[in-house]
C-alpha atoms as a PDB file:
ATOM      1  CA  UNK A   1      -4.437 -66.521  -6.519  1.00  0.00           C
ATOM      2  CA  UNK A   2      -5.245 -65.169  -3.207  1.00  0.00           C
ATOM      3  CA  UNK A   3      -8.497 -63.193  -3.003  1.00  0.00           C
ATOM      4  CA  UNK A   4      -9.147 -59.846  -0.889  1.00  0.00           C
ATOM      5  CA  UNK A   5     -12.094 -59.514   1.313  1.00  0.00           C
ATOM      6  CA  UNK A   6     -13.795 -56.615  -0.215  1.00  0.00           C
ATOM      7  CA  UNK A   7     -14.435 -55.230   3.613  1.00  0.00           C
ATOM      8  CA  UNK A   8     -10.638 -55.738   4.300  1.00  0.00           C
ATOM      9  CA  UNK A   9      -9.818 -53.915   1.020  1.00  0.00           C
ATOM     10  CA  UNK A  10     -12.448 -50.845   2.666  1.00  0.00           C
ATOM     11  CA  UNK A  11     -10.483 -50.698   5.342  1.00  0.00           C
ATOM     12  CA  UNK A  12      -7.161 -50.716   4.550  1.00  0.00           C
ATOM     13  CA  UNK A  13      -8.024 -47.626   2.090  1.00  0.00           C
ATOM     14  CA  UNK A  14      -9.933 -45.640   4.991  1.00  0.00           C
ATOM     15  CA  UNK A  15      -6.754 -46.233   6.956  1.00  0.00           C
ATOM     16  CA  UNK A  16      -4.270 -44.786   3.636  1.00  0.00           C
ATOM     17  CA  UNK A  17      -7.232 -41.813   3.584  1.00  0.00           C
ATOM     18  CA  UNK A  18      -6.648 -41.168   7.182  1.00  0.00           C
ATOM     19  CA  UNK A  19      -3.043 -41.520   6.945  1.00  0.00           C
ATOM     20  CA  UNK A  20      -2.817 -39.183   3.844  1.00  0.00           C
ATOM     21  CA  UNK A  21      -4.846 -36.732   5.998  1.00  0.00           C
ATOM     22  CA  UNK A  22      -2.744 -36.582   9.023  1.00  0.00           C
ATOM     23  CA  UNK A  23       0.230 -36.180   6.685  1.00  0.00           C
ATOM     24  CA  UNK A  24      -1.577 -33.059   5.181  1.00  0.00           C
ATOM     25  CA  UNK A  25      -2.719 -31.594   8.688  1.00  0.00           C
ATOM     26  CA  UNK A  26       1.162 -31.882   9.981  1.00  0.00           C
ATOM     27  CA  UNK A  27       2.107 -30.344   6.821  1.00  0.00           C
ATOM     28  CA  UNK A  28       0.132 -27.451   6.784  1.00  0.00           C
ATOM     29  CA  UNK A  29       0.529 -26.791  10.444  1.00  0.00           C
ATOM     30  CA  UNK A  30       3.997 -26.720   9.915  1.00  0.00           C
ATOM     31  CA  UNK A  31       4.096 -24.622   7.174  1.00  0.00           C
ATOM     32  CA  UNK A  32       1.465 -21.891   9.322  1.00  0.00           C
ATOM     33  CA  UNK A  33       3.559 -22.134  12.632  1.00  0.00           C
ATOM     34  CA  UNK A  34       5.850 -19.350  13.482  1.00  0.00           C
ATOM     35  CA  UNK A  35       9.285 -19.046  13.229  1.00  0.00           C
ATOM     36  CA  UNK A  36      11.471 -18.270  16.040  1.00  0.00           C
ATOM     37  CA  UNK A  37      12.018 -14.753  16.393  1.00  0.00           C
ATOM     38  CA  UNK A  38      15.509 -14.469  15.014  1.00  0.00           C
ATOM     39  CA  UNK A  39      14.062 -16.283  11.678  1.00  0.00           C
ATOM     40  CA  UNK A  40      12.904 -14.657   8.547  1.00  0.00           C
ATOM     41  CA  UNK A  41       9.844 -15.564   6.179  1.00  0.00           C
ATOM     42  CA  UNK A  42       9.528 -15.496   3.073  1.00  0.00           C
ATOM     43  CA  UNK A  43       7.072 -12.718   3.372  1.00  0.00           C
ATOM     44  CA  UNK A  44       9.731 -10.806   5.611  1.00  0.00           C
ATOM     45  CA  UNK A  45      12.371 -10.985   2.300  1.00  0.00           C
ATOM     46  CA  UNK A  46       9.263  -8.968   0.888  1.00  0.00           C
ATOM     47  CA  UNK A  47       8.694  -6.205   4.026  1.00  0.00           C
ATOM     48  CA  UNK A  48      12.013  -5.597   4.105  1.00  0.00           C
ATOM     49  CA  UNK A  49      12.379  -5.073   0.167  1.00  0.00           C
ATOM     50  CA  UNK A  50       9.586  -2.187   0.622  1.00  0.00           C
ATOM     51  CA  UNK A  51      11.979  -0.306   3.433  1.00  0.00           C
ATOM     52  CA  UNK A  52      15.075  -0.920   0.882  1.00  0.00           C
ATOM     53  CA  UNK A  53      12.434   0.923  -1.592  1.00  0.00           C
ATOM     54  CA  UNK A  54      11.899   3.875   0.504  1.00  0.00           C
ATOM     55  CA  UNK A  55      15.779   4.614   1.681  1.00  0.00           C
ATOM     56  CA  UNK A  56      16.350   4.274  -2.283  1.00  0.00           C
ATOM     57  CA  UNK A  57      13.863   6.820  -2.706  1.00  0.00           C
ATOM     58  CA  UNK A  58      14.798   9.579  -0.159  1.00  0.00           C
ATOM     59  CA  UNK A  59      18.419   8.956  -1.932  1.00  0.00           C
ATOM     60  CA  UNK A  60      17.373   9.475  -5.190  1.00  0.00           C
ATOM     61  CA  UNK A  61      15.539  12.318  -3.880  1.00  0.00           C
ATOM     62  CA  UNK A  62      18.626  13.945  -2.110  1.00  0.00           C
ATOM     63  CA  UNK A  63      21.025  13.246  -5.157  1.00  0.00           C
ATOM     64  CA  UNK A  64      18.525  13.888  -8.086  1.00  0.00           C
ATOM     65  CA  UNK A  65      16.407  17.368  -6.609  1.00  0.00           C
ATOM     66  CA  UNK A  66      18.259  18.402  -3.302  1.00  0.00           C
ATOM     67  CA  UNK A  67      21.959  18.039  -4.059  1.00  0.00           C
ATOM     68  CA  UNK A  68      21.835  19.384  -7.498  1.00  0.00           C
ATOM     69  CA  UNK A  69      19.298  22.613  -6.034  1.00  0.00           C
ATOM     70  CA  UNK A  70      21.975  23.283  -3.331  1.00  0.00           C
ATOM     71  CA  UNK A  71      25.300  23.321  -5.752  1.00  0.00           C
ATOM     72  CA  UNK A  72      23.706  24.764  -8.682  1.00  0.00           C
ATOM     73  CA  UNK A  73      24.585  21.520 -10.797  1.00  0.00           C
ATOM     74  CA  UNK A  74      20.953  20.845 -12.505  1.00  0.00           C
ATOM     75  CA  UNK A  75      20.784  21.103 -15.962  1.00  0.00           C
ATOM     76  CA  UNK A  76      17.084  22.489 -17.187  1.00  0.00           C
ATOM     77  CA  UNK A  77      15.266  20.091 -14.758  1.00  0.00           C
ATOM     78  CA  UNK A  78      15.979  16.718 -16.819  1.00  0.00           C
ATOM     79  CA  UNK A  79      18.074  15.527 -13.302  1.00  0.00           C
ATOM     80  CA  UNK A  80      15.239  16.742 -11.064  1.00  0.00           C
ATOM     81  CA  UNK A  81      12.375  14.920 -13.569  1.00  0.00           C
ATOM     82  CA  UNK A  82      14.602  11.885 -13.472  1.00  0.00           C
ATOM     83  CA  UNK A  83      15.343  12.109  -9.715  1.00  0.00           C
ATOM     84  CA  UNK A  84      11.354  12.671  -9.283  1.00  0.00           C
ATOM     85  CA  UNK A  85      10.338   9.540 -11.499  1.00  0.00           C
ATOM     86  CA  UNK A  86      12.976   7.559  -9.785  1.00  0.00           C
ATOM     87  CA  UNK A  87      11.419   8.039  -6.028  1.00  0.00           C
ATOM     88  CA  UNK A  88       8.218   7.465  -7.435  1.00  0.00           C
ATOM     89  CA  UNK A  89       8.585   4.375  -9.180  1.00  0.00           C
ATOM     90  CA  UNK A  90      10.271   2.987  -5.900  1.00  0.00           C
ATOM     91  CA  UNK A  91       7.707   3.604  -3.742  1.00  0.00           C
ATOM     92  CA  UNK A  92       5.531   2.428  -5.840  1.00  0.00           C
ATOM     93  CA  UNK A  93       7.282  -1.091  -6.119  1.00  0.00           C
ATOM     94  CA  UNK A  94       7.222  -0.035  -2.243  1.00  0.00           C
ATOM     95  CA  UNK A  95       3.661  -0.436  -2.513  1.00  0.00           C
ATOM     96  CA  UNK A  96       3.289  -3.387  -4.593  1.00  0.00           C
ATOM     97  CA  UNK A  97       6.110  -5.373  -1.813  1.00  0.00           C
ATOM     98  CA  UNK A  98       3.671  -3.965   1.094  1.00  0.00           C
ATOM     99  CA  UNK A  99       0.166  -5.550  -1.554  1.00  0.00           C
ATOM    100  CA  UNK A 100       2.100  -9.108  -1.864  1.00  0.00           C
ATOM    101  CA  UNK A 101       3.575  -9.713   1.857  1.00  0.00           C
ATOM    102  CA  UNK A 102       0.569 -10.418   3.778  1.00  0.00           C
ATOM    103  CA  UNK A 103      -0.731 -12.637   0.804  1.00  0.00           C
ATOM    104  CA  UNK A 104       2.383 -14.282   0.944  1.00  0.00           C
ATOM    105  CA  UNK A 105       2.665 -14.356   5.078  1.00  0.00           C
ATOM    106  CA  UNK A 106      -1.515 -16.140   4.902  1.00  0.00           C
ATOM    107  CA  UNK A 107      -0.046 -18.158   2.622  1.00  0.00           C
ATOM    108  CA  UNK A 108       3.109 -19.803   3.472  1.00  0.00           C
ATOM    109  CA  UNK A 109       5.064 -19.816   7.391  1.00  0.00           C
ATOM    110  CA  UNK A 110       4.689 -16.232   9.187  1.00  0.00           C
ATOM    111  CA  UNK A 111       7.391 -14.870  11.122  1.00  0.00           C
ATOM    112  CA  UNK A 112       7.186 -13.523  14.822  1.00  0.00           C
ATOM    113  CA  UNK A 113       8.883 -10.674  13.248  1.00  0.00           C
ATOM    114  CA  UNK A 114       6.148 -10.133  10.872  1.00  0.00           C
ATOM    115  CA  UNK A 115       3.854  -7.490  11.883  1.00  0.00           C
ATOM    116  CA  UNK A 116       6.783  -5.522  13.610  1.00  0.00           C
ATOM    117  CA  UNK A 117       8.606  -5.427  10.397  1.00  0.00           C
ATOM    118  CA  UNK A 118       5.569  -4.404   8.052  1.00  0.00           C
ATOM    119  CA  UNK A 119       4.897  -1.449  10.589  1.00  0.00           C
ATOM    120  CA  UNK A 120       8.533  -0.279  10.249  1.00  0.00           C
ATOM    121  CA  UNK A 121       8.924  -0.818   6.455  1.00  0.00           C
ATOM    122  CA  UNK A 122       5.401   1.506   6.070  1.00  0.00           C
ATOM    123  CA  UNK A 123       7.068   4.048   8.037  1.00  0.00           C
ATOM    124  CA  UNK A 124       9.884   4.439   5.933  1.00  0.00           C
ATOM    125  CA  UNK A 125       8.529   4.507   2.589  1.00  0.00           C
ATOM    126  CA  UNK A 126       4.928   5.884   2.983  1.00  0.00           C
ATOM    127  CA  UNK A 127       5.970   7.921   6.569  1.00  0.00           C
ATOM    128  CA  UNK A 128       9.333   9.116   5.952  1.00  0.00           C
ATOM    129  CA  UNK A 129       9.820   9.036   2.191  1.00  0.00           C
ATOM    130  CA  UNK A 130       6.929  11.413   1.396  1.00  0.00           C
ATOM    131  CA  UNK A 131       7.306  13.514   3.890  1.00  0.00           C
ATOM    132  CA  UNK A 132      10.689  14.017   2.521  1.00  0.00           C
ATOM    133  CA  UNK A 133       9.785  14.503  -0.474  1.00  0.00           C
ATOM    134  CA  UNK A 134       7.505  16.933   0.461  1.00  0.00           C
ATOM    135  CA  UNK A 135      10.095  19.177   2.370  1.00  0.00           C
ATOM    136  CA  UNK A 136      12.390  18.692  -0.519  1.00  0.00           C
ATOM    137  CA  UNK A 137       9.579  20.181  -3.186  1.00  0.00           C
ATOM    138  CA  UNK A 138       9.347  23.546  -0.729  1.00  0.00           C
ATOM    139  CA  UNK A 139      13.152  24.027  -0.971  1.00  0.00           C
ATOM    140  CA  UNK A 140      13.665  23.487  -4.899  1.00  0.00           C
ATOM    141  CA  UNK A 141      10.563  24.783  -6.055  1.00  0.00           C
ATOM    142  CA  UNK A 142      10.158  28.710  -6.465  1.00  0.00           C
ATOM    143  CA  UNK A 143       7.315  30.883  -4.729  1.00  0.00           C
ATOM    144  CA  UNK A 144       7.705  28.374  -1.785  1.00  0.00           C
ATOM    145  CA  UNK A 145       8.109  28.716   1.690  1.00  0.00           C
ATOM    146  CA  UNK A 146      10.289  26.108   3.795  1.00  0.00           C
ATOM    147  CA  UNK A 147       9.326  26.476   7.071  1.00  0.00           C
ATOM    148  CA  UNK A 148       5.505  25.588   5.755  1.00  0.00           C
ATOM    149  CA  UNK A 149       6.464  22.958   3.553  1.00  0.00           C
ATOM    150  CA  UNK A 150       9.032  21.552   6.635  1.00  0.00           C
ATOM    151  CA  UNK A 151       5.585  21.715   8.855  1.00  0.00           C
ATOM    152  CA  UNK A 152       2.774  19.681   6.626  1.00  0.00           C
ATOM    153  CA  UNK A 153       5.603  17.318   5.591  1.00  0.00           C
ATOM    154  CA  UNK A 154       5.878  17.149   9.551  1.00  0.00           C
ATOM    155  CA  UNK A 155       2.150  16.575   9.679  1.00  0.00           C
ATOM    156  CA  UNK A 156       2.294  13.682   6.908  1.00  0.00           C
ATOM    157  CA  UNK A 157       4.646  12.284   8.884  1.00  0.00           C
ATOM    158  CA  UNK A 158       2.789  12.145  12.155  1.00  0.00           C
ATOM    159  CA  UNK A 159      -0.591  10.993  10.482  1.00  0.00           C
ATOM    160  CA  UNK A 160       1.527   7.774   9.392  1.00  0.00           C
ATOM    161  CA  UNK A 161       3.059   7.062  12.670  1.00  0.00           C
ATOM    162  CA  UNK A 162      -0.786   7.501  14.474  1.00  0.00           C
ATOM    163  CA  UNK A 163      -2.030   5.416  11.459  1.00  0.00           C
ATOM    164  CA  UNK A 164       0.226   2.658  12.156  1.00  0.00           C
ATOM    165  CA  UNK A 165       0.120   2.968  16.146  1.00  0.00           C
ATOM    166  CA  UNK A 166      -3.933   3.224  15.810  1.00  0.00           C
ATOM    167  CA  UNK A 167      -3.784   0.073  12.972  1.00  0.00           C
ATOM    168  CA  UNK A 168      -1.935  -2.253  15.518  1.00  0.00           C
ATOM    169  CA  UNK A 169      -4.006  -1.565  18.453  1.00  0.00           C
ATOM    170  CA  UNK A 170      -7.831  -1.146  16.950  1.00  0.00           C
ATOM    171  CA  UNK A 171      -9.740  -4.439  15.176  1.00  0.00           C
ATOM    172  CA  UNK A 172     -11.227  -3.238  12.602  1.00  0.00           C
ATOM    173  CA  UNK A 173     -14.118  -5.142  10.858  1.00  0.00           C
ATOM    174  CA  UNK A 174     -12.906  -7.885   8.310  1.00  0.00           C
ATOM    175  CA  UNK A 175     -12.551  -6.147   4.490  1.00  0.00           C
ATOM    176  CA  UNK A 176     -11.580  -2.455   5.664  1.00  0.00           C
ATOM    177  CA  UNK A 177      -9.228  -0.209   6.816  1.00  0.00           C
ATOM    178  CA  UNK A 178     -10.296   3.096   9.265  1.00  0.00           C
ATOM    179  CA  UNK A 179      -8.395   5.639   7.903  1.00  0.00           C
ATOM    180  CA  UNK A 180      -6.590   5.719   4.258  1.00  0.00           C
ATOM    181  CA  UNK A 181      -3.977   2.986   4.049  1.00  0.00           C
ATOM    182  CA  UNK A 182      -0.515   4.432   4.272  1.00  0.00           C
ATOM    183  CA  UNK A 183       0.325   3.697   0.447  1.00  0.00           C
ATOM    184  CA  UNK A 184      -2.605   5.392  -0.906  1.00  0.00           C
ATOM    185  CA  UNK A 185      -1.572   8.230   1.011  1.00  0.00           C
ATOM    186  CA  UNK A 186       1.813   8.517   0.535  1.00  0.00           C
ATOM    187  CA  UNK A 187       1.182   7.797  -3.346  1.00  0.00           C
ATOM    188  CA  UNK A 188      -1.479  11.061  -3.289  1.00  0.00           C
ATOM    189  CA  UNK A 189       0.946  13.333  -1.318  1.00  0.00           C
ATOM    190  CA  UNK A 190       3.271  12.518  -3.909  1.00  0.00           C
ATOM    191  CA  UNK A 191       0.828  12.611  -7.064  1.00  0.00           C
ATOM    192  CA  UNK A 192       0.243  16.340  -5.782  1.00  0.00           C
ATOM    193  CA  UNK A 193       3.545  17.346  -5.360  1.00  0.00           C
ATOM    194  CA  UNK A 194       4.032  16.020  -9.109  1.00  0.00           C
ATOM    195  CA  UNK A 195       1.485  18.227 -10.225  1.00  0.00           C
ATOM    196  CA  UNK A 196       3.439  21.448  -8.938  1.00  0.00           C
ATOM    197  CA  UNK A 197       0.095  22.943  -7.868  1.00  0.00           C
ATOM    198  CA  UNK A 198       0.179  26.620  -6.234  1.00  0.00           C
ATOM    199  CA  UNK A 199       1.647  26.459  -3.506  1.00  0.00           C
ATOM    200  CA  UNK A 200      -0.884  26.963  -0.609  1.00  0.00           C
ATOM    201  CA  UNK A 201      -3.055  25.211  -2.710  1.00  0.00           C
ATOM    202  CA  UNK A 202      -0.599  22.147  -2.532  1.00  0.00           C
ATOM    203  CA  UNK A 203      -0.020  22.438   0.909  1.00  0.00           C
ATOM    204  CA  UNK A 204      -4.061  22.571   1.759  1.00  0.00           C
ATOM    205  CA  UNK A 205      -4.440  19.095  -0.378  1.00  0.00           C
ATOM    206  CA  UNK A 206      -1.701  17.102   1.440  1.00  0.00           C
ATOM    207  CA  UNK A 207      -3.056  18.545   4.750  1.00  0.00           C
ATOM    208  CA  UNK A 208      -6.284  17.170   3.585  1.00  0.00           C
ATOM    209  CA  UNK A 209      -4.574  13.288   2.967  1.00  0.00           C
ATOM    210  CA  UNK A 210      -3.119  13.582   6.000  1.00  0.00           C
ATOM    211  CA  UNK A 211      -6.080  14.138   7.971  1.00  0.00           C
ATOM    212  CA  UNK A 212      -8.143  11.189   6.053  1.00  0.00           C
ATOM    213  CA  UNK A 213      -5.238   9.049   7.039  1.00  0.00           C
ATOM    214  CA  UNK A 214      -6.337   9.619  10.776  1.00  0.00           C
ATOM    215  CA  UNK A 215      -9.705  10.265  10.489  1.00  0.00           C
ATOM    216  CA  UNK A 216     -12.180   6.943  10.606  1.00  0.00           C
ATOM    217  CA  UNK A 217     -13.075   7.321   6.939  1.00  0.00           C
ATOM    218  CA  UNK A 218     -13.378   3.519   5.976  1.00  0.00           C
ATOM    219  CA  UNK A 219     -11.859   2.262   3.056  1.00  0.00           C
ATOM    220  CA  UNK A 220     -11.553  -0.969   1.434  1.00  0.00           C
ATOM    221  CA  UNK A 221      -8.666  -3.231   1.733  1.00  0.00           C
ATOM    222  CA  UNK A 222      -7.301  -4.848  -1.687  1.00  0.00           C
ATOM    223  CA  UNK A 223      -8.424  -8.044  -1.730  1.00  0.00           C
ATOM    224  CA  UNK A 224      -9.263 -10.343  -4.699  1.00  0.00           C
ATOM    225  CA  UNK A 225     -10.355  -8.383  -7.551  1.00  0.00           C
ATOM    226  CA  UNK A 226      -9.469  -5.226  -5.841  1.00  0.00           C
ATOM    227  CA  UNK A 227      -5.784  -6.275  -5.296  1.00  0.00           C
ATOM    228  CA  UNK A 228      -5.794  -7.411  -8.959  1.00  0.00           C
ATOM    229  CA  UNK A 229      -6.550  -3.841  -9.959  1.00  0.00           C
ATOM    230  CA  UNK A 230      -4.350  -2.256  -7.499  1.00  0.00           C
ATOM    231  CA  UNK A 231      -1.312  -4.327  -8.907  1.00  0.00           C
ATOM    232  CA  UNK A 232      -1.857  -3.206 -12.197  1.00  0.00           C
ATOM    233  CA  UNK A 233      -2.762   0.573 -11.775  1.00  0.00           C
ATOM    234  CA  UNK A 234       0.621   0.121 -10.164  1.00  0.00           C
ATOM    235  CA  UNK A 235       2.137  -1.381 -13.234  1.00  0.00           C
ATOM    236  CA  UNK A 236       0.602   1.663 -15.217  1.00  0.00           C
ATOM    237  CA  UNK A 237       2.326   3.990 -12.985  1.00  0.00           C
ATOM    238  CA  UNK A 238       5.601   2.790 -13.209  1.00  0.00           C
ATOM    239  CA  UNK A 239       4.942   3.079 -17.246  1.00  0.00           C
ATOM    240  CA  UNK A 240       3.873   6.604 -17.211  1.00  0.00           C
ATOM    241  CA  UNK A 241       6.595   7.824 -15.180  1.00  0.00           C
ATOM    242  CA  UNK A 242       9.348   6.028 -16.941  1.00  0.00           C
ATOM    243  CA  UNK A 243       7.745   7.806 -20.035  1.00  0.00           C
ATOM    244  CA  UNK A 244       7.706  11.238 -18.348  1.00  0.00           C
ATOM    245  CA  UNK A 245      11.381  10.617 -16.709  1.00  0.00           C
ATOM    246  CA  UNK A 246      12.861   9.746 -20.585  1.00  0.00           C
ATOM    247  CA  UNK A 247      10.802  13.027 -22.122  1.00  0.00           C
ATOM    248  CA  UNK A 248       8.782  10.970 -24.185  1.00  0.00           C
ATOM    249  CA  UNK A 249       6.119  12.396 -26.234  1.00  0.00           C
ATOM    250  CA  UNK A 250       3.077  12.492 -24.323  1.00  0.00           C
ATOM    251  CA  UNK A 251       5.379  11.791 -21.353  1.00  0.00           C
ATOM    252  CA  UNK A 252       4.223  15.127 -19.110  1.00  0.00           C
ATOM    253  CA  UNK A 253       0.460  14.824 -20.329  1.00  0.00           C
ATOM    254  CA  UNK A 254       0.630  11.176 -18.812  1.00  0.00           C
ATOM    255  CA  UNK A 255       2.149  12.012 -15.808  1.00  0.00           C
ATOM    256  CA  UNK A 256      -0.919  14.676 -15.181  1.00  0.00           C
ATOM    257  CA  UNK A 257      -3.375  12.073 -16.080  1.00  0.00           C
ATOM    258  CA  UNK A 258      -1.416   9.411 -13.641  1.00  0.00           C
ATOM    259  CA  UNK A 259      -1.578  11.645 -10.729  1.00  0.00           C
ATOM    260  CA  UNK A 260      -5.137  13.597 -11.063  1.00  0.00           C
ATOM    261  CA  UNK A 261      -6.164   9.725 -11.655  1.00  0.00           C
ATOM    262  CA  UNK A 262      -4.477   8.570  -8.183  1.00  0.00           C
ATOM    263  CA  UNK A 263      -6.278  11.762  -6.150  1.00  0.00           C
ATOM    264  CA  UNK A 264      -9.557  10.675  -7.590  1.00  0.00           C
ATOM    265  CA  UNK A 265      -9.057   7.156  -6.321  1.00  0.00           C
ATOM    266  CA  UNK A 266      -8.186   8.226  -3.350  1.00  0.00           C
ATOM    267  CA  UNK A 267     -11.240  10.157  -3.133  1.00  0.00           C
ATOM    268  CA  UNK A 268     -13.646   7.854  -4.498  1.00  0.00           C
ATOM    269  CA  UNK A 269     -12.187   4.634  -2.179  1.00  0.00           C
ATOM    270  CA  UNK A 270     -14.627   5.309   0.684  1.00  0.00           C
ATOM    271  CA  UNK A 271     -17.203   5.205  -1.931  1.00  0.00           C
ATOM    272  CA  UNK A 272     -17.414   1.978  -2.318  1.00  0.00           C
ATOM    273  CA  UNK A 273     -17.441   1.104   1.553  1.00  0.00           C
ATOM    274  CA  UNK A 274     -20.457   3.198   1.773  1.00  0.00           C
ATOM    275  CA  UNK A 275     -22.185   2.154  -1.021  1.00  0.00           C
ATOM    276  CA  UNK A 276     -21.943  -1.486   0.131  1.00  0.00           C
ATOM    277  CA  UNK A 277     -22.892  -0.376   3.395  1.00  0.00           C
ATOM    278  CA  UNK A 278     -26.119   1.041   1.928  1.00  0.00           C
ATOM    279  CA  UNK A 279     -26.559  -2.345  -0.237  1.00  0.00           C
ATOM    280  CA  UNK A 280     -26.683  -4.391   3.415  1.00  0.00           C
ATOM    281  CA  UNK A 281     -29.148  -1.762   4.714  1.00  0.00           C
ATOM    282  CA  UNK A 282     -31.437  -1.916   1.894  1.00  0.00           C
ATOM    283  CA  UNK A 283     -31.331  -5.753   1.947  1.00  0.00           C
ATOM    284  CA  UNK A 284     -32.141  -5.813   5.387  1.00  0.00           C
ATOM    285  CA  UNK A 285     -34.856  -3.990   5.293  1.00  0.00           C
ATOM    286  CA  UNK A 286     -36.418  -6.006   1.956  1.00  0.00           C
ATOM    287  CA  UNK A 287     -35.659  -9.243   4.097  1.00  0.00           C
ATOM    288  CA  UNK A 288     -37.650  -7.885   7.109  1.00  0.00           C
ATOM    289  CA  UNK A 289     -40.626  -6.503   4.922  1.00  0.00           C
ATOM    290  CA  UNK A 290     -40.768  -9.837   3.248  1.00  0.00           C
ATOM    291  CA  UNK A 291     -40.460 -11.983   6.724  1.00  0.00           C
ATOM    292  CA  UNK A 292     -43.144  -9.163   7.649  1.00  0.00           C
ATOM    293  CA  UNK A 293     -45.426 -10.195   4.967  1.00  0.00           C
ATOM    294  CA  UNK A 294     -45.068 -13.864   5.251  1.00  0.00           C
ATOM    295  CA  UNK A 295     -46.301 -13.487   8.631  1.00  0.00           C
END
């Protein structure tokens, strides 16, 4: 029986550790180094699944609200509620492709392509989709005016495109946005269009998103729990508006509770930015009284 010097036996397993680790190192940098330009990602199957959700959505909006408006084919509203809960619900999965790409992209390979592609998927389904939407709700809906609805829709339009120009170009500190994220916005332009609110009334509140979309209101970004609770107010969404599409009872009461509860998240976001803010301030200042005392 041949026996092992224990310090050979030491070193042959340091050498296996250091192989195994240089194994893992070429691994994982290949799996984090870009792809040639004319390759997709796995998280780029995702970006481009949230502009396929926002051209669905302006169709559904054209065929559901505008077509049937135009050639007097609606019958009682039922095709304009279903067209409605049909753009919402795919923005909304929209919104929850645009939540899981860039957890996918840290994740796995990135593309070249990556950051290119997210900007132009946003524009389509929280740029172009509710601005269309909005335009579409001041030619169906009575006691509106066109030409008004044609210019804040206009506005909503532009605030994405300088949101997305200003998000590309301007580091922000790590954990928030400046500015509301385009999906929040888009989902509160919509939520007030669902409520069919007066009309200048309606038109004053998405002015008001579209400003807080440009202005340097900090809000959080979904990450960790956050993200958690974004997916599934998202999943609650898509449940209330199915039940409001299909005239469920209950349906139209939880479609009002949906989208008063999507303004007040909107509003209340920035809350939380500030009060942690105000937590680091007040620690800092306990941590210099105490250094303070101790001297």
């Amino acid at each position: 029986m041949t026996v092992t010097d224990p310090e050979t036996l030491v070193g042959i397993g340091e050498q296996e550790e250091t192989e195994l680790r240089r194994r893992r190192w070429a691994r994982d940098r290949e799996l984090r180094a870009p792809r040639p330009p004319q390759a997709l990602s796995t998280a780029d199957f995702l970006t481009l699944g949230n502009a396929v959700c926002g051209f669905l959505a302006i169709y559904s909006v054209t065929t559901n609200m505008l077509i049937p408006h135009i050639t007097g084919n609606g019958n009682g509203g039922g095709v304009v509620r279903h067209g409605a809960a049909t753009a919402v619900t795919l923005l909304l999965l929209g919104a929850m492709c645009d939540l899981f790409d860039g957890l996918v992209a840290r994740k796995l390979r990135a593309s070249a392509l990556g950051a290119e592609l997210d900007n132009l998927a946003d524009l389509i389904s929280f740029g172009i989709a509710p601005a269309y939407f909005v335009a579409v709700w001041g030619i169906v809906s009575p006691g509106t005016n066109q030409g008004l609805s044609a210019f804040i829709a206009l506005t909503v339009l532009l605030a994405v495109v300088l949101r997305l120009a200003r998000f590309s170009a301007v580091k922000m500190r790590p954990g928030v946005f400046q500015g509301m994220p385009c999906p929040m916005g888009a989902m509160t332009v919509i939520a007030i269009v669902l409520l069919d609110p007066p009309f200048l009334a309606g038109l004053l509140a998405i002015f008001g998103v579209a400003y807080l979309m440009v202005s340097q209101v900090e809000y959080p970004k979904p990450q960790g729990l956050l993200a958690t609770a974004t997916l599934a107010w998202i999943v609650v969404s898509i449940g209330c508006l199915g039940a409001w599409a299909a005239g469920l009872p209950g349906g139209d009461v939880l479609m009002h509770i949906g989208a008063f509860a999507q303004i007040a998240l909107a509003a209340m976001a920035p809350m939380l930015v500030i009060r942690r803010k105000v937590g680091q301030k007040v620690g800092d200042v306990r941590a210099r009284r105490a250094s303070s005392r101790s001297c």
